[in-house]
N, C-alpha and C. Protein backbone atom coordinates (compact mmCIF):
# COMPACT_ATOMS: atom_id res chain seq x y z
N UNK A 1 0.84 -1.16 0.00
CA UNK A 1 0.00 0.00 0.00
C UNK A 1 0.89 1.23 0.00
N UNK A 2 0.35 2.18 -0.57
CA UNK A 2 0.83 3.52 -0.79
C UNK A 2 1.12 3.92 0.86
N UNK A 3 2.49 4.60 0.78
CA UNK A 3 2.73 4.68 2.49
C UNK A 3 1.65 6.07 2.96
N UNK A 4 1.41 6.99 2.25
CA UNK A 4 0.50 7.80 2.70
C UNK A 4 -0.49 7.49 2.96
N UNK A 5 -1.03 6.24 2.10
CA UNK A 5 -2.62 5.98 2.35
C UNK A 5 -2.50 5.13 3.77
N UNK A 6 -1.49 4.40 3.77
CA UNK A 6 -1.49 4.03 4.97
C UNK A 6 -1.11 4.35 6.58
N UNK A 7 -0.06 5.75 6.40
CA UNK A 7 -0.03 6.54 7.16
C UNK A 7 -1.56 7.14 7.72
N UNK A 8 -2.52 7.46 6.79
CA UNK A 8 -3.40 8.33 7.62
C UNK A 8 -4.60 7.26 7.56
N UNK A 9 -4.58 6.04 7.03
CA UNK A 9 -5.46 4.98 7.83
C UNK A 9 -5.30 4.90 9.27
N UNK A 10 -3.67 5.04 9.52
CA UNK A 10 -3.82 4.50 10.90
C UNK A 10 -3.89 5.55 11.56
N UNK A 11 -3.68 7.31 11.18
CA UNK A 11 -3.84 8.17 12.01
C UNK A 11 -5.68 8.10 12.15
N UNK A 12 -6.28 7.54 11.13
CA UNK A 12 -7.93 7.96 11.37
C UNK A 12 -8.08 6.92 12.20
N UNK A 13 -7.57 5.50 12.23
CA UNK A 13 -7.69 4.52 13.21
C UNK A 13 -7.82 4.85 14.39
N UNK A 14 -6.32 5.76 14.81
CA UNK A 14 -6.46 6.46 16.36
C UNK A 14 -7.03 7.51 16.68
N UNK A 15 -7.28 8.03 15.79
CA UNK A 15 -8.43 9.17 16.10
C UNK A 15 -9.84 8.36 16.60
N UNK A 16 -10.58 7.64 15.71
CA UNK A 16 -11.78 6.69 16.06
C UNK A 16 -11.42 6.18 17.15
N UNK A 17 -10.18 5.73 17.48
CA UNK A 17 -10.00 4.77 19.04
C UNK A 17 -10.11 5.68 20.35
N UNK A 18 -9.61 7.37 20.05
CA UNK A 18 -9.44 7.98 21.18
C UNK A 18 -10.78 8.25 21.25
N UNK A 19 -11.99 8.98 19.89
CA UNK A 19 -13.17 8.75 19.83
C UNK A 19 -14.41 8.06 21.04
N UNK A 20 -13.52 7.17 20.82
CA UNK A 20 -14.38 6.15 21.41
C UNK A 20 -14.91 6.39 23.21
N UNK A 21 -13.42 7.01 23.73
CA UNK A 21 -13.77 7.27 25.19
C UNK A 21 -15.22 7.82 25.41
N UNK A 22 -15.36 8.79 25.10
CA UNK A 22 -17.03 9.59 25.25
C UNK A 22 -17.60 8.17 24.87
N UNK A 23 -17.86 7.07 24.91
CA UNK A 23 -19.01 5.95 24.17
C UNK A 23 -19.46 5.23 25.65
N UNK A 24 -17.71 4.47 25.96
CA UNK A 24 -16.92 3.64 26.85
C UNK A 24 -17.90 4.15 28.50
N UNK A 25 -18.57 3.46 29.01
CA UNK A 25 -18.79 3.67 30.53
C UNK A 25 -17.78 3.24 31.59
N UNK A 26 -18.27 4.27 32.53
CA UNK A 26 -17.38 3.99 33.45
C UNK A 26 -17.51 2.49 34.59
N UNK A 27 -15.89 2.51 35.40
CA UNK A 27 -15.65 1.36 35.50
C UNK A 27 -14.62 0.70 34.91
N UNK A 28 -14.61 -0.81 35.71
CA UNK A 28 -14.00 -1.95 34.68
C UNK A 28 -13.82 -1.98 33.58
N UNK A 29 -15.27 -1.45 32.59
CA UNK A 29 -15.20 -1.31 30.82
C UNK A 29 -14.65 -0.53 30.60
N UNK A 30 -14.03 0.78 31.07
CA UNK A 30 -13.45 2.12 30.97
C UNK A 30 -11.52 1.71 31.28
N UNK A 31 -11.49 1.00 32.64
CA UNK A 31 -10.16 0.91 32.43
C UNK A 31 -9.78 -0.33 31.42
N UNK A 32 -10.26 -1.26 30.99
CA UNK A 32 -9.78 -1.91 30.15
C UNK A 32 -10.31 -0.95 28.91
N UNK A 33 -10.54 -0.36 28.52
CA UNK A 33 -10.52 0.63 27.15
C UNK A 33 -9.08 1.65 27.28
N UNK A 34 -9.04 1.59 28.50
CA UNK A 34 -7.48 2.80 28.24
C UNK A 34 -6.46 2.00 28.16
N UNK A 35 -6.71 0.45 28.99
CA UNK A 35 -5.29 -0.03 28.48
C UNK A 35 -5.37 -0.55 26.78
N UNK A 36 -6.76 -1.16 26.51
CA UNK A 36 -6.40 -1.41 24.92
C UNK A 36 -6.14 0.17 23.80
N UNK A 37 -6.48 0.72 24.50
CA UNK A 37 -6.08 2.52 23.83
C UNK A 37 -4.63 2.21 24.06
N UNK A 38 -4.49 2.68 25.18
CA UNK A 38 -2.77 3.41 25.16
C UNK A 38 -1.79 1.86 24.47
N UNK A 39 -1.83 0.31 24.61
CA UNK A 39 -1.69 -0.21 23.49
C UNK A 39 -1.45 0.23 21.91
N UNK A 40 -2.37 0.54 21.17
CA UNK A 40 -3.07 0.58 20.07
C UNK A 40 -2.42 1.91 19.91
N UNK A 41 -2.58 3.01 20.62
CA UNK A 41 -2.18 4.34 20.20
C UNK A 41 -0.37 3.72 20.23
N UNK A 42 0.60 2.85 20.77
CA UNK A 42 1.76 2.86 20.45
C UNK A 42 2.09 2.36 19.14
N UNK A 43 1.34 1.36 18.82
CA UNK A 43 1.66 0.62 17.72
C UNK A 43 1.17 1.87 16.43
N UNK A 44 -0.06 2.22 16.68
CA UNK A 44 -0.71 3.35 15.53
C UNK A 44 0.26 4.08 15.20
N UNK A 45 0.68 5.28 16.54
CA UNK A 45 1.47 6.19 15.67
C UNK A 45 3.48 6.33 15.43
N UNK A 46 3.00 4.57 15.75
CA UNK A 46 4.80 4.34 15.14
C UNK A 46 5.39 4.67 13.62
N UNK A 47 4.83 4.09 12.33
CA UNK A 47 4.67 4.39 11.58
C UNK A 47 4.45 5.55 10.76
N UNK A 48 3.54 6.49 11.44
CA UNK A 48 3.28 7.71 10.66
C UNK A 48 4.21 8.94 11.66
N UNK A 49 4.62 8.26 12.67
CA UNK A 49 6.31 9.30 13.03
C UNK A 49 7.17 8.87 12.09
N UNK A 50 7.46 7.95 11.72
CA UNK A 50 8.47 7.71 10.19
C UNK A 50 8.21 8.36 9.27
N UNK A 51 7.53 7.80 8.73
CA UNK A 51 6.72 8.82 7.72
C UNK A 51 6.74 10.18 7.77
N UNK A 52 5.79 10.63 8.47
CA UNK A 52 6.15 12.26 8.70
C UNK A 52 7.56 13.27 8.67
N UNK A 53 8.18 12.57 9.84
CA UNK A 53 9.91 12.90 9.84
C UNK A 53 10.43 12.89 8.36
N UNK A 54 10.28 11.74 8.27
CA UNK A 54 11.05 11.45 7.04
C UNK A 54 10.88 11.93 5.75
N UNK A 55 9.20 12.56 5.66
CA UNK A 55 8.97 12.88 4.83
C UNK A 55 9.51 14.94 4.76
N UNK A 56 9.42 15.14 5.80
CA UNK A 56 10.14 16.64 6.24
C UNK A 56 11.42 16.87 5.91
N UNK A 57 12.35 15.64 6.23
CA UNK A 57 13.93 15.75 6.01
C UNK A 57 14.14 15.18 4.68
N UNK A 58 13.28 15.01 3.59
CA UNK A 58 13.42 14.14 2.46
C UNK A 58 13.83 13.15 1.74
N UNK A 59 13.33 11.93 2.97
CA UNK A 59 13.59 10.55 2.19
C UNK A 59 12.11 10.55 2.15
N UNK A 60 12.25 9.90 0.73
CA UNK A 60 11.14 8.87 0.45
C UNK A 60 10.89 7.37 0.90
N UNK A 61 9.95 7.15 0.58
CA UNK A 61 8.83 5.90 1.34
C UNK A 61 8.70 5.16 -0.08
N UNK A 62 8.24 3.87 -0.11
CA UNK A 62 8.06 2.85 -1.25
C UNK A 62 6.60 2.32 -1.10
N UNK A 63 6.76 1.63 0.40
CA UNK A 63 5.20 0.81 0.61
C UNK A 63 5.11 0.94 1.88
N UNK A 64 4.15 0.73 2.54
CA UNK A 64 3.58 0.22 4.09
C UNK A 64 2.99 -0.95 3.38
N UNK A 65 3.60 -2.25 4.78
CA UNK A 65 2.99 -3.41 4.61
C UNK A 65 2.97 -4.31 5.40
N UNK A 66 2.50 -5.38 5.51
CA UNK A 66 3.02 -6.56 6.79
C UNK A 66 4.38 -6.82 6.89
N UNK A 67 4.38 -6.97 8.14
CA UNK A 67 5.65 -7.83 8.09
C UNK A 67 6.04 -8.29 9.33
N UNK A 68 7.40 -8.47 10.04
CA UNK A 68 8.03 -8.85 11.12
C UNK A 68 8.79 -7.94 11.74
N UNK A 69 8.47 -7.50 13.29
CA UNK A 69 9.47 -7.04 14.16
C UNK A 69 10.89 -7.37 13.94
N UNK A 70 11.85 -6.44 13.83
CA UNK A 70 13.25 -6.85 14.01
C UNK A 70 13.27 -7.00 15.18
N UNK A 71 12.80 -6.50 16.21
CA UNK A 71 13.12 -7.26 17.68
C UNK A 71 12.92 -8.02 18.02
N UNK A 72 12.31 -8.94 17.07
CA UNK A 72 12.63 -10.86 17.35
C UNK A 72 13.57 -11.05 17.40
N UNK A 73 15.26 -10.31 16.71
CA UNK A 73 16.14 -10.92 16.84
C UNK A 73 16.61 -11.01 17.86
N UNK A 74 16.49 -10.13 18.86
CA UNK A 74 17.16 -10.17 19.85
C UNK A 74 16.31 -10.72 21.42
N UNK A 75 14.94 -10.94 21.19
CA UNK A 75 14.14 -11.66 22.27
C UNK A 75 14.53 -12.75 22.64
N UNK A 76 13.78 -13.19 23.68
CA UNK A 76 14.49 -14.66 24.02
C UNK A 76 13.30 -15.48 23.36
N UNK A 77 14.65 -16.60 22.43
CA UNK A 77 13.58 -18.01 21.43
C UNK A 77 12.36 -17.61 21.62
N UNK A 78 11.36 -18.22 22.95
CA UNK A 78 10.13 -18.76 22.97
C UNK A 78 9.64 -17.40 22.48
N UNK A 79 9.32 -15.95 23.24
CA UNK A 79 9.30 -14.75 22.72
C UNK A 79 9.23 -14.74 21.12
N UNK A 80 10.35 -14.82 20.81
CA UNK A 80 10.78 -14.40 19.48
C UNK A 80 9.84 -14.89 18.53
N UNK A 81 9.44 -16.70 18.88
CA UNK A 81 8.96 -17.35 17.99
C UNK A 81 7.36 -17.12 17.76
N UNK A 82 6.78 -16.34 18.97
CA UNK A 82 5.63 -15.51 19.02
C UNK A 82 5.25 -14.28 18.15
N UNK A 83 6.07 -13.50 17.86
CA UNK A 83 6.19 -12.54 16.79
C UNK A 83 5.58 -13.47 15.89
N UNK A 84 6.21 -13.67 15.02
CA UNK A 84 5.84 -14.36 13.77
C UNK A 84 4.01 -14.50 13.71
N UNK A 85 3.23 -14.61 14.61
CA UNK A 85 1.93 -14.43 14.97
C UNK A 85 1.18 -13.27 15.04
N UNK A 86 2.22 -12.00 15.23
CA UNK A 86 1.25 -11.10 15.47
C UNK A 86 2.64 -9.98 14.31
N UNK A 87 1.79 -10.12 12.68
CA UNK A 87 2.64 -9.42 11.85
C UNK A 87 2.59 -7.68 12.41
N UNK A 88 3.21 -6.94 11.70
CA UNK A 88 2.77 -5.50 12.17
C UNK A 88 3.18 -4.35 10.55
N UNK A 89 2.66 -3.49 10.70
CA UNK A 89 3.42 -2.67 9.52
C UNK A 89 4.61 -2.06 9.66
N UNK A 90 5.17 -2.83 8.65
CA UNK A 90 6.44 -2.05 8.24
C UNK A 90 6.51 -1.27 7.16
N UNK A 91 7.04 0.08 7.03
CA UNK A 91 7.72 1.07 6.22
C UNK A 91 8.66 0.98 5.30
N UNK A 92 9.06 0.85 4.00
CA UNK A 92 10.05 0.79 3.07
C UNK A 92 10.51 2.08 3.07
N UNK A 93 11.43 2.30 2.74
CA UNK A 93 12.72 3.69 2.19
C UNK A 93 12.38 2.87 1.14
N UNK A 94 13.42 4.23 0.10
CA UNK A 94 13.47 4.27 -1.12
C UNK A 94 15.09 4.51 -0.53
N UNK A 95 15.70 3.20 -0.87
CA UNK A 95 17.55 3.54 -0.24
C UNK A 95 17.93 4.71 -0.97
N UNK A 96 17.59 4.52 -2.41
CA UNK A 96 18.75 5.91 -2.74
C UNK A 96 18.17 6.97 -2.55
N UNK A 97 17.24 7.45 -1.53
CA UNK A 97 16.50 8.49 -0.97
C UNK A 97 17.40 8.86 -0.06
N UNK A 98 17.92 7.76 0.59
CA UNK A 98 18.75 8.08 2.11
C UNK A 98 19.66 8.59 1.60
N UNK A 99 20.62 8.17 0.95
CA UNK A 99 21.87 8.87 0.36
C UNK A 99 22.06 10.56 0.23
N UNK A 100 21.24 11.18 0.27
CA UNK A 100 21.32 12.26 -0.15
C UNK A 100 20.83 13.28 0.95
N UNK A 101 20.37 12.33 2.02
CA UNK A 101 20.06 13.34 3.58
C UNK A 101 21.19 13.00 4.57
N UNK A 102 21.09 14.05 4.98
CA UNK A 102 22.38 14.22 6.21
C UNK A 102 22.19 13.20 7.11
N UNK A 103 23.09 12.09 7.40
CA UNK A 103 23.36 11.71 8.69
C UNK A 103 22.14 11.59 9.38
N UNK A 104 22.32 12.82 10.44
CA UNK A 104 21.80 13.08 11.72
C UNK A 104 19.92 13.06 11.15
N UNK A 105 19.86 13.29 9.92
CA UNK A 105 18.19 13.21 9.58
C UNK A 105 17.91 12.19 9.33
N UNK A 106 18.52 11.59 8.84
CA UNK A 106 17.92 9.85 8.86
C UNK A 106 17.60 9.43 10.14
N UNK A 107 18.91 9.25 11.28
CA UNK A 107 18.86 8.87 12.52
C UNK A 107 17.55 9.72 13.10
N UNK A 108 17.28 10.66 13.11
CA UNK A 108 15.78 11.56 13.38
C UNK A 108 15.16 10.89 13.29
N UNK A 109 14.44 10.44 11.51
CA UNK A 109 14.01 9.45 11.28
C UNK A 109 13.35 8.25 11.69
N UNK A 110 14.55 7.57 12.28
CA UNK A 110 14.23 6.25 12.73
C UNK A 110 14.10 6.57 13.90
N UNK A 111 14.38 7.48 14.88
CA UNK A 111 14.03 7.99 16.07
C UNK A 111 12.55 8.30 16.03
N UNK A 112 11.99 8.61 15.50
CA UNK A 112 10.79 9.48 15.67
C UNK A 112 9.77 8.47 16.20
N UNK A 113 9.90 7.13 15.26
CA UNK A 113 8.58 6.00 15.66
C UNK A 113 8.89 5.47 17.25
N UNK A 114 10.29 5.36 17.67
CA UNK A 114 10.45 5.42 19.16
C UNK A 114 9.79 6.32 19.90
N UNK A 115 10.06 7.74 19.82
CA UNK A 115 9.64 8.75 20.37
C UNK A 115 8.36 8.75 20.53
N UNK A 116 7.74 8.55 19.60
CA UNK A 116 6.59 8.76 19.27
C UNK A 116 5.30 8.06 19.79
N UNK A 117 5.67 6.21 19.99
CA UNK A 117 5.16 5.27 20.41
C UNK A 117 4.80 5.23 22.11
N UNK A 118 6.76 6.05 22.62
CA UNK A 118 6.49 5.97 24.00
C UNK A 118 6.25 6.99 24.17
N UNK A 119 5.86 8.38 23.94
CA UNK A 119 5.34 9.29 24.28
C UNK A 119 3.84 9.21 24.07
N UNK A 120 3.19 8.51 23.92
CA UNK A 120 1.96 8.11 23.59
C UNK A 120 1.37 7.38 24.55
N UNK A 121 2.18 6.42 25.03
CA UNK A 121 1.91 5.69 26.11
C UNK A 121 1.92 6.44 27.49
N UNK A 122 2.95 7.68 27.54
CA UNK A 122 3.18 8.56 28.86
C UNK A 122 1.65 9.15 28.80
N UNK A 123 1.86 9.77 27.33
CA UNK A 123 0.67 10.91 27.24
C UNK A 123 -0.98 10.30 27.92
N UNK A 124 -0.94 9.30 27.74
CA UNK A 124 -2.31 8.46 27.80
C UNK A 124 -2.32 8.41 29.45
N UNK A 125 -1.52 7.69 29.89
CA UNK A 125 -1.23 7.41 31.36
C UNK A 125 -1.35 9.13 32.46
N UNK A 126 -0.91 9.74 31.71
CA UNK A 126 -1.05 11.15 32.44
C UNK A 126 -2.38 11.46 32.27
N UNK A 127 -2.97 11.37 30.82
CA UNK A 127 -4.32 12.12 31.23
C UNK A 127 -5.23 11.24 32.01
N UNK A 128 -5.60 9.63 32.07
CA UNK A 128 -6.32 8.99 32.75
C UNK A 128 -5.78 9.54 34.13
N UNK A 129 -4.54 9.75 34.87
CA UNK A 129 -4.40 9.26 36.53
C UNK A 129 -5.26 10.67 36.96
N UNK A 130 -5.61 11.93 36.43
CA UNK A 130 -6.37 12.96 37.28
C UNK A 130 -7.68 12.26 37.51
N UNK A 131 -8.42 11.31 36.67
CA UNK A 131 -9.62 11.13 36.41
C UNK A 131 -9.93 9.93 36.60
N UNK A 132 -9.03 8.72 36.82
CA UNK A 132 -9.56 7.51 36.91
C UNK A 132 -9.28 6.81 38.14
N UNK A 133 -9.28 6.15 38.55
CA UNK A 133 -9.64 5.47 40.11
C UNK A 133 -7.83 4.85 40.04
N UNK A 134 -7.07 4.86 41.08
CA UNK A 134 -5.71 4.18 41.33
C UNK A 134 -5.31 3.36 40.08
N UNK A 135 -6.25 1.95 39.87
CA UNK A 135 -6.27 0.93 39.55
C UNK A 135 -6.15 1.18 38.10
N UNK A 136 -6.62 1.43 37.41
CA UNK A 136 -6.42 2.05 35.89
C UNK A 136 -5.26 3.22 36.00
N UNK A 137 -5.47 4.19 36.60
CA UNK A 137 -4.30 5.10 36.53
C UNK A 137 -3.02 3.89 36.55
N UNK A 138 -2.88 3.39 37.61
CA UNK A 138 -1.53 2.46 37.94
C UNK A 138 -1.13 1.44 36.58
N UNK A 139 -1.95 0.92 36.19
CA UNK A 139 -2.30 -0.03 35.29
C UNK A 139 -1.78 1.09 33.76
N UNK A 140 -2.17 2.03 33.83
CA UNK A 140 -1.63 2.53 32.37
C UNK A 140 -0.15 2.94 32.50
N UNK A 141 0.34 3.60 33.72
CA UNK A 141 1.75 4.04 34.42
C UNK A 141 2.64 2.61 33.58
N UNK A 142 2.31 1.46 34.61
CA UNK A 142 2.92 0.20 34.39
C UNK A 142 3.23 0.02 32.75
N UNK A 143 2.28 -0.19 31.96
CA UNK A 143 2.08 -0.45 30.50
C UNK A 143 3.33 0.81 29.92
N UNK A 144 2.71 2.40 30.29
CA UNK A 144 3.67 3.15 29.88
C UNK A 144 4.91 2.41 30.27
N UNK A 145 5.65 2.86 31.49
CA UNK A 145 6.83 2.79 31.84
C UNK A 145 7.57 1.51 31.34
N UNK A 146 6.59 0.26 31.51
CA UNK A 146 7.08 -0.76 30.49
C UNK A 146 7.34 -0.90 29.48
N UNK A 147 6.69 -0.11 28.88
CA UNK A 147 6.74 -0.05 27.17
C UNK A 147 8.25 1.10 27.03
N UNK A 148 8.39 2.02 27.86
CA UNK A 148 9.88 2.64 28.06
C UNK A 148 11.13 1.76 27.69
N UNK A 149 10.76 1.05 29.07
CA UNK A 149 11.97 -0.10 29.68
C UNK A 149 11.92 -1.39 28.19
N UNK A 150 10.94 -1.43 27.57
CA UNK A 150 11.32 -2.66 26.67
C UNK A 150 11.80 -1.77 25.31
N UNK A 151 11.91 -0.66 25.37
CA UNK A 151 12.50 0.14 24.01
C UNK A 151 13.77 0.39 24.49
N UNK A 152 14.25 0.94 26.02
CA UNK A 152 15.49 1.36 26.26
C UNK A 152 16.28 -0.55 26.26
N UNK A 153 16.01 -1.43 26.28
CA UNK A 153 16.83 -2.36 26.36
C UNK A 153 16.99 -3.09 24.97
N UNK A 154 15.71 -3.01 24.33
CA UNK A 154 15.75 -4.43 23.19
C UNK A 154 16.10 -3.40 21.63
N UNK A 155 15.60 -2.01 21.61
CA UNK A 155 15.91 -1.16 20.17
C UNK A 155 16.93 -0.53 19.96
N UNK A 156 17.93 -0.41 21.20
CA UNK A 156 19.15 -0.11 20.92
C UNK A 156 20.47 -0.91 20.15
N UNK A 157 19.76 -2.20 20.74
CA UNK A 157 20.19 -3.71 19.80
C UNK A 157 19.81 -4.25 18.49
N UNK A 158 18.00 -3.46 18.21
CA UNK A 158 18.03 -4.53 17.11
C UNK A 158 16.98 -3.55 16.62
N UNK A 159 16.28 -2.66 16.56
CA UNK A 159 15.30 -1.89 16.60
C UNK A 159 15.66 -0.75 16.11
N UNK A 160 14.54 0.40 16.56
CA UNK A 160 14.96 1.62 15.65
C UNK A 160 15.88 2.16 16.04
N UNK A 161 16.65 2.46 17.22
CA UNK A 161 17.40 3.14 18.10
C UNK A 161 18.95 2.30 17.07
N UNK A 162 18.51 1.06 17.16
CA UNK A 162 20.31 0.49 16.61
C UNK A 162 20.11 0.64 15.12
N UNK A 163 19.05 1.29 14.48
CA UNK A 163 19.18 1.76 12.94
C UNK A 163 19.84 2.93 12.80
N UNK A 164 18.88 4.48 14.41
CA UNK A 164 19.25 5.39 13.91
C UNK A 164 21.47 5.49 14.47
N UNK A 165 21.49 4.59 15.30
CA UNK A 165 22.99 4.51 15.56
C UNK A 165 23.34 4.31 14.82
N UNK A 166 22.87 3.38 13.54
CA UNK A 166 23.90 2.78 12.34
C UNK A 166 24.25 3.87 11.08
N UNK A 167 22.60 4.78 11.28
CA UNK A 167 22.67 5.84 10.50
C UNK A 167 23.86 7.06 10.76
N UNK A 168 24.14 7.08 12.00
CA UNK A 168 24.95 7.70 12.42
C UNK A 168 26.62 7.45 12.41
N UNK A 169 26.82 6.36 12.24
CA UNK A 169 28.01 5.63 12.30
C UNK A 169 28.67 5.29 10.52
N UNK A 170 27.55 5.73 9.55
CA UNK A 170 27.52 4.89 8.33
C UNK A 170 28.53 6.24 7.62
């Protein structure tokens, strides 16, 4: 698929998902809606922070499409062999696009869907804890801060963080 068309599928995706709160009653059904939100909002706007960035500092895009986490490579086996189950979208460059941007904008780049994913997860977790009972507030904190801790250990190795290093090093 055309990476734009698929960039703002998934931005209208998370728009409809944040949508949804005003629907969602309160309660039990309410905190399990913020954790499948703040979920869903990481994975959503991973992609269209690539995109976007990238499209500002001028590399081009080819396709959005299925595919496989590179951070299978570095999970442990049983982990790893779980991926393969749950595909996700991946982003193409146009390589000889890269060639011709500086360094440090590529690495931007591949930074941005990091940035972007876990700032999404903070953002979510902050606005529920004024408004929601301990238990959901705590419960989205956890998910955030986890979702931190599994980007600061596993994407510096194999992920976007050890792309935009490579971009930097190349």
């Amino acid at each position: 698929m055309r990476p734009i068309v698929g960039t703002l599928i998934e931005i209208a995706s998370l728009a409809a998902l944040l949508g949804l709160s005003s629907f969602v009653p309160p309660g039990l059904s309410f905190g399990l809606y913020v954790i499948v939100a703040e979920l869903m909002a990481t994975y959503l706007v991973h992609c269209p922070a690539h995109y976007i960035v990238g499209s500002i500092v001028g590399i081009r895009f080819r396709s959005l499409r299925l595919g496989k986490t590179t951070l299978a490579r570095v999970l442990p086996t049983k982990l790893a062999s779980l991926t393969r189950l749950f595909p996700i979208l991946t982003l193409s460059t146009v390589k000889t696009s890269l060639a011709g941007v500086p360094k440090k904008r590529v690495a931007m780049m591949y930074r941005a869907g990091t940035l972007a994913s876990v700032s999404s997860a903070i953002v979510i977790a902050a606005a529920v804890t004024p408004v929601e009972p301990l238990l959901y507030a705590g419960l989205a904190w956890v998910i955030a801060l986890g979702y931190l801790i599994f980007d600061l250990v596993f994407s510096p190795r194999s992920g976007d963080l050890s792309k935009a290093r490579a971009a930097l090093l190349a």
